[in-house]
C-alpha atoms as a PDB file:
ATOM      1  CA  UNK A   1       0.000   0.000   0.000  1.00  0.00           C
ATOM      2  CA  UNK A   2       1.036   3.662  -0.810  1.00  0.00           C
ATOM      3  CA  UNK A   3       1.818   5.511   1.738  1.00  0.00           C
ATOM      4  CA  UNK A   4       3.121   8.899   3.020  1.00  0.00           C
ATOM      5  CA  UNK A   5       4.581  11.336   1.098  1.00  0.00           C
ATOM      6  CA  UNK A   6       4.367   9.404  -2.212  1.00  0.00           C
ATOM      7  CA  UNK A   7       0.322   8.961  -1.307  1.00  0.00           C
ATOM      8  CA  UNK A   8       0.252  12.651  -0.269  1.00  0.00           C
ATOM      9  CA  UNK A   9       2.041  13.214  -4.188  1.00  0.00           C
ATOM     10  CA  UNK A  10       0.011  11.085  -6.135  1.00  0.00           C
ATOM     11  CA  UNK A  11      -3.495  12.134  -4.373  1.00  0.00           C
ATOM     12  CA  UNK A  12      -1.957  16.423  -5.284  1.00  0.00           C
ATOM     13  CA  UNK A  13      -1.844  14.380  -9.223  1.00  0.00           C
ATOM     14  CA  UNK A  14      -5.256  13.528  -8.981  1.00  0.00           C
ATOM     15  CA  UNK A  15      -6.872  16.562  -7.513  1.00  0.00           C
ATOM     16  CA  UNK A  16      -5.275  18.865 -10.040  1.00  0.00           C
ATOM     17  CA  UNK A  17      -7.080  16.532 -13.026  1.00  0.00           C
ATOM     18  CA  UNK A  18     -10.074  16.500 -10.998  1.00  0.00           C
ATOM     19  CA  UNK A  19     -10.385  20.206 -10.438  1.00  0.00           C
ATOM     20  CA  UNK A  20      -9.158  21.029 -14.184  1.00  0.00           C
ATOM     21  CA  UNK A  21     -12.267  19.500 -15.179  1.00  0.00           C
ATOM     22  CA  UNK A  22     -10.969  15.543 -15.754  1.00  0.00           C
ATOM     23  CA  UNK A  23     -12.605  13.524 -13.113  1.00  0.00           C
ATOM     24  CA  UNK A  24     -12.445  10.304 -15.657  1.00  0.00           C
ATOM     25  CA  UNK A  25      -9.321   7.953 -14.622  1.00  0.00           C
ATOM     26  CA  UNK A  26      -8.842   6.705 -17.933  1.00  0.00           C
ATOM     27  CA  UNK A  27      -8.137  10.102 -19.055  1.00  0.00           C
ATOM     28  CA  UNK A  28      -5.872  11.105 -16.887  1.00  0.00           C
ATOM     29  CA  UNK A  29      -3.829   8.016 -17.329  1.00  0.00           C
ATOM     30  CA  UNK A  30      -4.011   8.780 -20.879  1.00  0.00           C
ATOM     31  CA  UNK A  31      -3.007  12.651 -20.130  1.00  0.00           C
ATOM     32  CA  UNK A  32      -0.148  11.593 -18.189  1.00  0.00           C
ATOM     33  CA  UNK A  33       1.024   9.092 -20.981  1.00  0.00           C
ATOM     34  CA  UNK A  34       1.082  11.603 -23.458  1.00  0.00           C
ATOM     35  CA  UNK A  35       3.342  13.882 -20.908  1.00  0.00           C
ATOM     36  CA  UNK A  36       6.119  11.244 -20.244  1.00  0.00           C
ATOM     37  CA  UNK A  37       6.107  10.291 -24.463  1.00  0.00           C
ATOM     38  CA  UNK A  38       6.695  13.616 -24.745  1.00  0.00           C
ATOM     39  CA  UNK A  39       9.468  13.738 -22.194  1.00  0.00           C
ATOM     40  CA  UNK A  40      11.423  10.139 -23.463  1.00  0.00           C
ATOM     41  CA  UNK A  41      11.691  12.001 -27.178  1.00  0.00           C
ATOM     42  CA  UNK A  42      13.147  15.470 -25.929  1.00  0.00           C
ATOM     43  CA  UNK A  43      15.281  12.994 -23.263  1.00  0.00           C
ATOM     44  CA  UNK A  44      16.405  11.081 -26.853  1.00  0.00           C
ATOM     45  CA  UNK A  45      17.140  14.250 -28.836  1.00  0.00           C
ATOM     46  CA  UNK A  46      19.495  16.036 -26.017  1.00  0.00           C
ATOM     47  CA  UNK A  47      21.279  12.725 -25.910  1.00  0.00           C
ATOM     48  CA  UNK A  48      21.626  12.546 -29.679  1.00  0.00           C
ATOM     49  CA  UNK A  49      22.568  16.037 -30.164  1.00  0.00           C
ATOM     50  CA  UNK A  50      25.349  15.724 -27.263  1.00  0.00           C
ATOM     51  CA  UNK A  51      26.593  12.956 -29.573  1.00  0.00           C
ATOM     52  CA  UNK A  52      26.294  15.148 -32.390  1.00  0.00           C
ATOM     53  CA  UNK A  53      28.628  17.588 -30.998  1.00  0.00           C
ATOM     54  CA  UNK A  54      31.058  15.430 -29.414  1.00  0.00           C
ATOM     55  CA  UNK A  55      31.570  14.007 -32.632  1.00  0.00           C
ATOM     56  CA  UNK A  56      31.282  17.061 -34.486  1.00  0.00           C
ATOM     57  CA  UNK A  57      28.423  16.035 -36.949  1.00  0.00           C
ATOM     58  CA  UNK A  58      25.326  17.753 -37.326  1.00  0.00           C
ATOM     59  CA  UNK A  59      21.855  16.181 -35.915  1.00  0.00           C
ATOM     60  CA  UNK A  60      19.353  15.295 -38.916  1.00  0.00           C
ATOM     61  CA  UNK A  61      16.107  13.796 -38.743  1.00  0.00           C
ATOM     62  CA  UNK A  62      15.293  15.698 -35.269  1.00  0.00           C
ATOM     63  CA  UNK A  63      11.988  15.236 -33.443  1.00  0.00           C
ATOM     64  CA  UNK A  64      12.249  19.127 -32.847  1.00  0.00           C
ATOM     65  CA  UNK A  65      13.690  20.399 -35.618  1.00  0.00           C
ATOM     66  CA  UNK A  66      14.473  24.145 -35.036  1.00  0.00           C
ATOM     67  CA  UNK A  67      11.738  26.553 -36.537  1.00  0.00           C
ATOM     68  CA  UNK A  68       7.844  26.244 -36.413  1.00  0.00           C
ATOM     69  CA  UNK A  69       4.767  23.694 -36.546  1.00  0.00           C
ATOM     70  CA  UNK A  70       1.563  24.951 -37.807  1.00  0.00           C
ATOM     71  CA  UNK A  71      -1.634  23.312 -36.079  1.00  0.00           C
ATOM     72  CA  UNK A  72      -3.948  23.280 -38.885  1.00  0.00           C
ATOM     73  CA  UNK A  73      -6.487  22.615 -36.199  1.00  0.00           C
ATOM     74  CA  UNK A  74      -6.436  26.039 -34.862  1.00  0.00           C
ATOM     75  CA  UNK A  75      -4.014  28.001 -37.518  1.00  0.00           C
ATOM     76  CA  UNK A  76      -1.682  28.855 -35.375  1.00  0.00           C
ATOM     77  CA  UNK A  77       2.077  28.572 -35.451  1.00  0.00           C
ATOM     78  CA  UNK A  78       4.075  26.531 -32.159  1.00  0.00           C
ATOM     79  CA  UNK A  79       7.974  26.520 -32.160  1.00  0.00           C
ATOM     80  CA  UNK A  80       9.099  23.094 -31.608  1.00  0.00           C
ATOM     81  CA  UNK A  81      11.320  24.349 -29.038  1.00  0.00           C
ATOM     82  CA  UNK A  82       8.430  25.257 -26.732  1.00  0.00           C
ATOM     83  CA  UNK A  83       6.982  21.451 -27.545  1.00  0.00           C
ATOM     84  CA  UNK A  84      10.416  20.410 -25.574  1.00  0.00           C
ATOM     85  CA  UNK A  85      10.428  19.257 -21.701  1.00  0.00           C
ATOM     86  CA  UNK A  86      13.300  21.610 -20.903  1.00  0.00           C
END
C-alpha cells in the first residue's frame, strides 16, 4: 500500500485533473502518458545532439527540428522548441 509522502504526491496528481475538469481515470492516465512520451523524445534528442557535438556532426532527422509547426487545427504557429520538456 502507498503511503506517506508518495500517497500525499500522487493524491496532489489527482486533484489537479479533478479540479481542471478531468474527473475520468482513464483520461488522466491517458493525459499523463502523453506527458512522459513527450518527455522520453526530448530525453532522446538532447542525448543525440550531445553525440552530435562530441563528434562534431550535425543532428538530422530531429523530433524538434528548429523553426515552427503549424496546427492546422487552430491556424496557429508553435515553435518546436516550446513542444520540448526543458
Amino acid at each position: 500500500m502507498i503511503t506517506g509522502e508518495l500517497k500525499n504526491k500522487i493524491d496532489r496528481i489527482w486533484e489537479y485533473f479533478w479540479t481542471a475538469g478531468i474527473p475520468n481515470p482513464m483520461t488522466v492516465l491517458e493525459q499523463l502518458t502523453y506527458v512522459l512520451y513527450m518527455k522520453m523524445l526530448d530525453d532522446k534528442q538532447i542525448q543525440e545532439e550531445q553525440n552530435a557535438n562530441a563528434f562534431g556532426f550535425k543532428l538530422v532527422d530531429c523530433v524538434f527540428p528548429e523553426g515552427e509547426w503549424l496546427n492546422l487545427a487552430t491556424e496557429k504557429k508553435v515553435k518546436y522548441e516550446d513542444m520540448r520538456w526543458q
